[in-house]
C-alpha atoms as a PDB file:
ATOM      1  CA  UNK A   1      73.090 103.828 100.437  1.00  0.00           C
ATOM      2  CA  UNK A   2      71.556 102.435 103.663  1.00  0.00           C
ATOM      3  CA  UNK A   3      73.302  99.392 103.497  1.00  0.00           C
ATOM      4  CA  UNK A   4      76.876 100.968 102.632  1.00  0.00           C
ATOM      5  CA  UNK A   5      76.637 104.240 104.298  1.00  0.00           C
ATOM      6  CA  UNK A   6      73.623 104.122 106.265  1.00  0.00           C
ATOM      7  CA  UNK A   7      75.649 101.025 108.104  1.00  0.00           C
ATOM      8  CA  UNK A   8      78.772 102.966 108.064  1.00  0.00           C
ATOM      9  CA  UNK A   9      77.883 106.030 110.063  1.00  0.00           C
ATOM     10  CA  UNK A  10      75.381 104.276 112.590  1.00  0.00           C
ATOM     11  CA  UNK A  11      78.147 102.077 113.653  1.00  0.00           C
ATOM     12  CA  UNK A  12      80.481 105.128 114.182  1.00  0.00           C
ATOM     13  CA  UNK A  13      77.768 106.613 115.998  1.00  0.00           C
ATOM     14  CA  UNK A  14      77.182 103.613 118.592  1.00  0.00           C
ATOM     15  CA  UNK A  15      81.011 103.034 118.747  1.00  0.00           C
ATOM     16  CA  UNK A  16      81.761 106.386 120.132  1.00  0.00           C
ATOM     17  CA  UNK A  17      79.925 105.706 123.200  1.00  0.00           C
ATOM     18  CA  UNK A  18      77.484 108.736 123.207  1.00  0.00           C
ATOM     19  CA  UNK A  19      74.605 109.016 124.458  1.00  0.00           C
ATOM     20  CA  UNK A  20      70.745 110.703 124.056  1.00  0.00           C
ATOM     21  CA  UNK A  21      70.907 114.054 124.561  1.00  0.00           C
ATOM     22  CA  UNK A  22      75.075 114.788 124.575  1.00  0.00           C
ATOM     23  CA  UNK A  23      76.538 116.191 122.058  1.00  0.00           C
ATOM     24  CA  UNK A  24      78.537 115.019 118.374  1.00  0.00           C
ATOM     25  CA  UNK A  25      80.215 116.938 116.018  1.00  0.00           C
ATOM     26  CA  UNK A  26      80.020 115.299 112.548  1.00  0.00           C
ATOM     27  CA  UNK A  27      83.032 116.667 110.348  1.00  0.00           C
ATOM     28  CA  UNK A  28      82.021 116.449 106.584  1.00  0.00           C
ATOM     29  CA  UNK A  29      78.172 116.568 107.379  1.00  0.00           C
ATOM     30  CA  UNK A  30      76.868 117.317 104.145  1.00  0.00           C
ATOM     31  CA  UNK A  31      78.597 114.917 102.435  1.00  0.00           C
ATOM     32  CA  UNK A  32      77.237 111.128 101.613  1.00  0.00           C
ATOM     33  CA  UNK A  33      77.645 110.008 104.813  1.00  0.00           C
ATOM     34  CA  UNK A  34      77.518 113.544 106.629  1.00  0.00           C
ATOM     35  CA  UNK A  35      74.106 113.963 106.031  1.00  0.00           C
ATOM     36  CA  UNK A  36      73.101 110.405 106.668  1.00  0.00           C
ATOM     37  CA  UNK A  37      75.115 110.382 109.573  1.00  0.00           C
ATOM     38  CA  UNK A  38      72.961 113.783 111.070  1.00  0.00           C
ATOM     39  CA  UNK A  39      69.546 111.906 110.543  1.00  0.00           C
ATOM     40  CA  UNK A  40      70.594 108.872 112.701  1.00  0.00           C
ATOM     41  CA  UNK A  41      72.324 110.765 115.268  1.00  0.00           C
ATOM     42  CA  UNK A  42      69.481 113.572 116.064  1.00  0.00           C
ATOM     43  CA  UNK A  43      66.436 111.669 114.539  1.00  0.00           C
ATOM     44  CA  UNK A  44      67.077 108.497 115.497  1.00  0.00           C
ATOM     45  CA  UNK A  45      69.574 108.391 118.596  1.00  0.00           C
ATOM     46  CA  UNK A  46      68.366 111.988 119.915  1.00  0.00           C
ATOM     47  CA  UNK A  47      72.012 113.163 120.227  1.00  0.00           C
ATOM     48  CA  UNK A  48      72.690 116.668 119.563  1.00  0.00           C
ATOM     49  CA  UNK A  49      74.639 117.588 115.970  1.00  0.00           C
ATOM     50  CA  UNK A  50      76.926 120.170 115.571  1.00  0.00           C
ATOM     51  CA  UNK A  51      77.630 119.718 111.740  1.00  0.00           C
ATOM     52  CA  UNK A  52      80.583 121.109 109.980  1.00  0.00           C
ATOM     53  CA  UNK A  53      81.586 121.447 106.096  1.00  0.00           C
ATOM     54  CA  UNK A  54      81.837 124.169 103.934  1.00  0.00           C
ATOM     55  CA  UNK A  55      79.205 126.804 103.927  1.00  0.00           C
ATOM     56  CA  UNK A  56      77.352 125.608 100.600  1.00  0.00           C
ATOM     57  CA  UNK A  57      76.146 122.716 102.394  1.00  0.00           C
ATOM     58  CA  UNK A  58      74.437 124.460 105.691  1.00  0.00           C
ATOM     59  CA  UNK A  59      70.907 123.705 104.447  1.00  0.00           C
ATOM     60  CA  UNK A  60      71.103 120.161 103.656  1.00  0.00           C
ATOM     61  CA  UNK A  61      72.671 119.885 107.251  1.00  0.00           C
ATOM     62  CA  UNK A  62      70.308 121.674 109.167  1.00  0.00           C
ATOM     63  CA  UNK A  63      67.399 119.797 107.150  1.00  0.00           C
ATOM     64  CA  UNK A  64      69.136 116.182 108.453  1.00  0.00           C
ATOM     65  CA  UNK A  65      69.075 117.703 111.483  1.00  0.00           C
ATOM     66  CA  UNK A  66      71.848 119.488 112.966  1.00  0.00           C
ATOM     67  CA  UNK A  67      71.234 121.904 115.412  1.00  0.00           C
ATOM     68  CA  UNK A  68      73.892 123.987 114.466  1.00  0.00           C
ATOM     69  CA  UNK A  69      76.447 124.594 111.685  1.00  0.00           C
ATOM     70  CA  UNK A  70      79.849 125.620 111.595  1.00  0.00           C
ATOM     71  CA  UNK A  71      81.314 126.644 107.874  1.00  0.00           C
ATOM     72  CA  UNK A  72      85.001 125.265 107.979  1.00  0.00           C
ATOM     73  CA  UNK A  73      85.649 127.671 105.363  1.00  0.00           C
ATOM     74  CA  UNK A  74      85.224 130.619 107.639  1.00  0.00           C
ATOM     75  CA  UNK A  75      87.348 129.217 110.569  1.00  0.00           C
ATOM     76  CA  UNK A  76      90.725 128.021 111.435  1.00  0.00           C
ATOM     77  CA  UNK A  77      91.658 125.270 113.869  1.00  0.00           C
ATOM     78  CA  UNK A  78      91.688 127.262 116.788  1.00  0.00           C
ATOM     79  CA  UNK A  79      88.075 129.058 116.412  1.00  0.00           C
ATOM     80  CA  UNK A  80      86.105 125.705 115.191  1.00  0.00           C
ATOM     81  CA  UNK A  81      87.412 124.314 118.492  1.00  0.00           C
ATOM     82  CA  UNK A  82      86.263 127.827 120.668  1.00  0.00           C
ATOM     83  CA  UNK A  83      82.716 127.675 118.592  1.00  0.00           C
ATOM     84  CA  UNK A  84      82.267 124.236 119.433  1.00  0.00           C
ATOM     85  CA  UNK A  85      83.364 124.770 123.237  1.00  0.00           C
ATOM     86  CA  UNK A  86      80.822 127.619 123.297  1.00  0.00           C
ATOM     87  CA  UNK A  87      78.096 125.517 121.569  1.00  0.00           C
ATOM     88  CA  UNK A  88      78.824 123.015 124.423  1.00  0.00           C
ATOM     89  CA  UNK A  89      78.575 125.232 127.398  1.00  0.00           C
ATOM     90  CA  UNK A  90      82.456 125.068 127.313  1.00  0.00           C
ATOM     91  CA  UNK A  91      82.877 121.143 127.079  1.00  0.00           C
ATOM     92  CA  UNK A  92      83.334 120.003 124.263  1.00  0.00           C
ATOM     93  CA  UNK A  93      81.565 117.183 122.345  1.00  0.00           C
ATOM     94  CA  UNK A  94      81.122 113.795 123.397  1.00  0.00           C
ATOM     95  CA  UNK A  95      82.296 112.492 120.421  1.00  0.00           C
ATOM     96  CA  UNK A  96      83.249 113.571 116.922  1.00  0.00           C
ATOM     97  CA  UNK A  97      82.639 111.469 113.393  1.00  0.00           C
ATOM     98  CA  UNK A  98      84.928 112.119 110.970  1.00  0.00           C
ATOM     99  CA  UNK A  99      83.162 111.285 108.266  1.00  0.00           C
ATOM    100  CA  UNK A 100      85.190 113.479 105.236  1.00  0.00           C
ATOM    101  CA  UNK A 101      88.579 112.134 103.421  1.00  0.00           C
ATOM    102  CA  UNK A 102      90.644 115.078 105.267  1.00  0.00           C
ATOM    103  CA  UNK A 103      93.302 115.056 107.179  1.00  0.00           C
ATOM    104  CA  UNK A 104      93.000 118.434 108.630  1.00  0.00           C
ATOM    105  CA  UNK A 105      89.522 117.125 109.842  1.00  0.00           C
ATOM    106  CA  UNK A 106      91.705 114.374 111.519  1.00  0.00           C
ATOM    107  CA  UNK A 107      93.468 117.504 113.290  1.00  0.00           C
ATOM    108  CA  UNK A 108      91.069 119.689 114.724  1.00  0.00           C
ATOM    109  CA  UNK A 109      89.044 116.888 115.768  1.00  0.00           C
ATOM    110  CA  UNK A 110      90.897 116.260 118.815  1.00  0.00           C
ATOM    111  CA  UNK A 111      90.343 119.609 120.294  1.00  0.00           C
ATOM    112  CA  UNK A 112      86.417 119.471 119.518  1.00  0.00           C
ATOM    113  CA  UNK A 113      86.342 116.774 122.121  1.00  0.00           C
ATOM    114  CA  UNK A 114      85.356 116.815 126.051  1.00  0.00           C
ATOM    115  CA  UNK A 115      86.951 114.847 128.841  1.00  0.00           C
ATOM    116  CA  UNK A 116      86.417 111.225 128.103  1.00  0.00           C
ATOM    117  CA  UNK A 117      85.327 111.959 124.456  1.00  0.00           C
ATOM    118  CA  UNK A 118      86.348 109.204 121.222  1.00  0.00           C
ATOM    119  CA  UNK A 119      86.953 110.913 118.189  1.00  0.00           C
ATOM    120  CA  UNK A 120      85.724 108.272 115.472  1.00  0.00           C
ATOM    121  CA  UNK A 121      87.404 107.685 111.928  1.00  0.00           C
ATOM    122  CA  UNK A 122      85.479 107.247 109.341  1.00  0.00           C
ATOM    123  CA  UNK A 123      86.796 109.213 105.722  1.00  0.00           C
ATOM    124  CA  UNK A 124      90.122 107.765 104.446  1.00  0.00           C
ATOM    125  CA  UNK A 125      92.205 110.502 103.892  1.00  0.00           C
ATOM    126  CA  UNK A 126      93.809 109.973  99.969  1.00  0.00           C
ATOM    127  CA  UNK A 127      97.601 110.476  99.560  1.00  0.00           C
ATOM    128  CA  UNK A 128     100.844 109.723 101.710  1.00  0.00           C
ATOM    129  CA  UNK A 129      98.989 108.700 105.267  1.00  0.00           C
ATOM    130  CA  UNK A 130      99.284 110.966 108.095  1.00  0.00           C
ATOM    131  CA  UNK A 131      99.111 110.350 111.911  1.00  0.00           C
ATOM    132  CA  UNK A 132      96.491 112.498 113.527  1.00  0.00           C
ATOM    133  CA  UNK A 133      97.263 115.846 114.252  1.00  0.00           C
ATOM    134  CA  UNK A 134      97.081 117.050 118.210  1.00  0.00           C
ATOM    135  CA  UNK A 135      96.790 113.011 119.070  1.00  0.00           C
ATOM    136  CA  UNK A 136      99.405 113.232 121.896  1.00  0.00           C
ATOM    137  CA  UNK A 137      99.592 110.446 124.153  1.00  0.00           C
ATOM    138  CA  UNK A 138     100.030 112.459 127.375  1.00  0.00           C
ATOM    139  CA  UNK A 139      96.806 114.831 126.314  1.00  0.00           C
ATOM    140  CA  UNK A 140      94.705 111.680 125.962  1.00  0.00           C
ATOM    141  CA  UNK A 141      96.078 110.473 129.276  1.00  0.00           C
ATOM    142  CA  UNK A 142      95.006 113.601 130.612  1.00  0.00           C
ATOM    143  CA  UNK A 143      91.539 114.057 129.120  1.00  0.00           C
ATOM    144  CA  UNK A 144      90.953 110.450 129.164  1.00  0.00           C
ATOM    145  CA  UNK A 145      90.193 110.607 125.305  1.00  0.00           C
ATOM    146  CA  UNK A 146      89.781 107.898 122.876  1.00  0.00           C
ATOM    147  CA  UNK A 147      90.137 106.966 118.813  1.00  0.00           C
ATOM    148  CA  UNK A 148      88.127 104.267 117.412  1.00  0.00           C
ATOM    149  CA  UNK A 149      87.158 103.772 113.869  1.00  0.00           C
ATOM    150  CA  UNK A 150      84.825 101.759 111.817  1.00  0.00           C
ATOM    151  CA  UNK A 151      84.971 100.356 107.724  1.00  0.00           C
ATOM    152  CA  UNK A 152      81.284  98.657 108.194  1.00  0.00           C
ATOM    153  CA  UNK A 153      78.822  97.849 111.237  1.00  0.00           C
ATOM    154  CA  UNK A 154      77.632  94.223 111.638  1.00  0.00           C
ATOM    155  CA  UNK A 155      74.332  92.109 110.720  1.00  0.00           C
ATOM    156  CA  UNK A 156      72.045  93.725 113.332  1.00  0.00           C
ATOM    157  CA  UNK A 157      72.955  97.438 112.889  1.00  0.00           C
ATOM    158  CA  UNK A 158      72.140  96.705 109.253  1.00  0.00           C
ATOM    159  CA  UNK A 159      69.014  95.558 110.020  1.00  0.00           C
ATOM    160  CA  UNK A 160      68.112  98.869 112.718  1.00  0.00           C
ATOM    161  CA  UNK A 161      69.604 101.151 109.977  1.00  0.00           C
ATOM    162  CA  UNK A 162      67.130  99.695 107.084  1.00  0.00           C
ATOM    163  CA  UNK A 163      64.317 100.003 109.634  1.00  0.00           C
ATOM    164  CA  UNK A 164      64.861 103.364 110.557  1.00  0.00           C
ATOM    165  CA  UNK A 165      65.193 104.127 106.157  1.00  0.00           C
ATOM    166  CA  UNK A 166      62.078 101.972 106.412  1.00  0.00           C
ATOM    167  CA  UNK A 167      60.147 104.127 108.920  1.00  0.00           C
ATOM    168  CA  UNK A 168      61.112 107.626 107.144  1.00  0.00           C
ATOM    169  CA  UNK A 169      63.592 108.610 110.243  1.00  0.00           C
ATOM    170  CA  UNK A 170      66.540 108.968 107.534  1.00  0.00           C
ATOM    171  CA  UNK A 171      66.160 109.538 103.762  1.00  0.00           C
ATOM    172  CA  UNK A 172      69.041 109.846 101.033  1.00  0.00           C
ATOM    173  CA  UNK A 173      69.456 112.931  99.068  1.00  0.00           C
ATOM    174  CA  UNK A 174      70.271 112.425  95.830  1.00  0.00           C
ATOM    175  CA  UNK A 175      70.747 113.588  91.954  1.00  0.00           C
ATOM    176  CA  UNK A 176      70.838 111.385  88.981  1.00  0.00           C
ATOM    177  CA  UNK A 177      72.816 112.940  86.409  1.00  0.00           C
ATOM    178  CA  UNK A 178      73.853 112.041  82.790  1.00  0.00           C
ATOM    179  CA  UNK A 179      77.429 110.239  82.319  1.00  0.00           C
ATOM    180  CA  UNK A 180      78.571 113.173  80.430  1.00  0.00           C
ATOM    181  CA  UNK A 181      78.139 115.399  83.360  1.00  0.00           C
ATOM    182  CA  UNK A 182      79.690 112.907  85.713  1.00  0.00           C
ATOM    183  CA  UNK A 183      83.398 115.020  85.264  1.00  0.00           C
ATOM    184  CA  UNK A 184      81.741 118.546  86.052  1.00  0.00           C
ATOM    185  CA  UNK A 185      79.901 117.063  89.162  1.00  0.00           C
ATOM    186  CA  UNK A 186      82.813 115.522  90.562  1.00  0.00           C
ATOM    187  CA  UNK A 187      84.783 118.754  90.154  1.00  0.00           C
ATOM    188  CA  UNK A 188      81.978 120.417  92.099  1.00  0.00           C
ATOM    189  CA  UNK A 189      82.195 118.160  94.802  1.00  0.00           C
ATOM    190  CA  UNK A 190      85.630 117.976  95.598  1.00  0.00           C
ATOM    191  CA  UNK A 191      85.461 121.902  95.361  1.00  0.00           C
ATOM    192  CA  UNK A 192      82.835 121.512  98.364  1.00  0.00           C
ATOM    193  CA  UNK A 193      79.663 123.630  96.171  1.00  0.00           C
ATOM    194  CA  UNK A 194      76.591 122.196  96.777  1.00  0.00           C
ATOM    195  CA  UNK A 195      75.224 119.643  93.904  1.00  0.00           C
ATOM    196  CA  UNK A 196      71.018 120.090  94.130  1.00  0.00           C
ATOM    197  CA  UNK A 197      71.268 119.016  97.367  1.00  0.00           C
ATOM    198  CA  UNK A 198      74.391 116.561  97.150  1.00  0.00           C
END
């Protein structure tokens, strides 16, 4: 997972720009790479994590590290962007990882960010493609807003990602199931219930 994901996310995290101590919203951060994404952006790049998925997977966020959690279930596009502005003092995040396969994600992302903030793509969105929602040219202008994305990272974040794995700063959570059971589980996933700490 370190090498796949674990590579993954950190580059997102670097490419956004942010730094120690600002803030990052991770969309779909108690998923694969959610929750690996939390450990390297509070544990081992001391940003602050505002996670958000669906309410089943709250603890495994907050244990990676998040510093607060927003159930998407409970919101709509217009109050995950107020509860992130008041989370932020009223600015907004630095940057935002998309790291789940949803377009609506995609969406609301754009309004979680600050002035100057890069909204990073990550999850790949199945079906007919979409543009991103809310990504208007003269609003970016304006707020002096970016989109970047990232498929892998290169040689030397995979070697910083294995030693942080290697020093205990991120860990992979887990379940090995039977093959028979492999149907069930993946219903449970997409349906966003929490797996034994999936």
């Amino acid at each position: 997972p370190m090498l796949c994901a674990g590579v993954t996310t950190y580059a997102a995290l670097r490419k956004s720009g942010a730094r120690s101590g600002q803030w990052v919203v991770i969309a779909g951060a108690g998923g694969g790479l959610g929750h690996i994404a939390v450990q390297l952006a509070s544990r081992g790049m001391a940003l602050r994590v505002i996670g958000i998925d669906a309410g089943a997977k709250e603890q495994i966020v907050k244990d990676s590290g998040a510093e607060h959690f927003i159930d998407v279930t409970k919101h709509d596009d217009t109050s995950i962007a107020e509860e992130v502005k008041r989370l932020t003092s009223g600015l907004g995040a630095s940057a935002v990882i998309v790291c789940t396969a949803s377009n609506k994600a995609y969406t609301q992302a754009m309004d979680l960010l600050r002035f100057g903030g890069t909204l990073v793509c990550v999850g790949m969105p199945e079906g007919k493609p979409e543009p991103i929602g809310k990504a208007f040219p003269a609003f970016m202008v304006a707020k002096q807003q970016n989109i970047v994305s990232v498929a892998v990272g290169n040689r030397r974040e995979a070697i910083e990602v294995l030693d942080f794995a290697a020093r205990g700063v991120v860990n992979t959570h887990y379940k090995i199931v039977k093959m028979d059971k492999l149907t069930e589980v993946g219903a449970e996933k997409k349906g966003g219930l929490e797996v034994d700490g999936c």
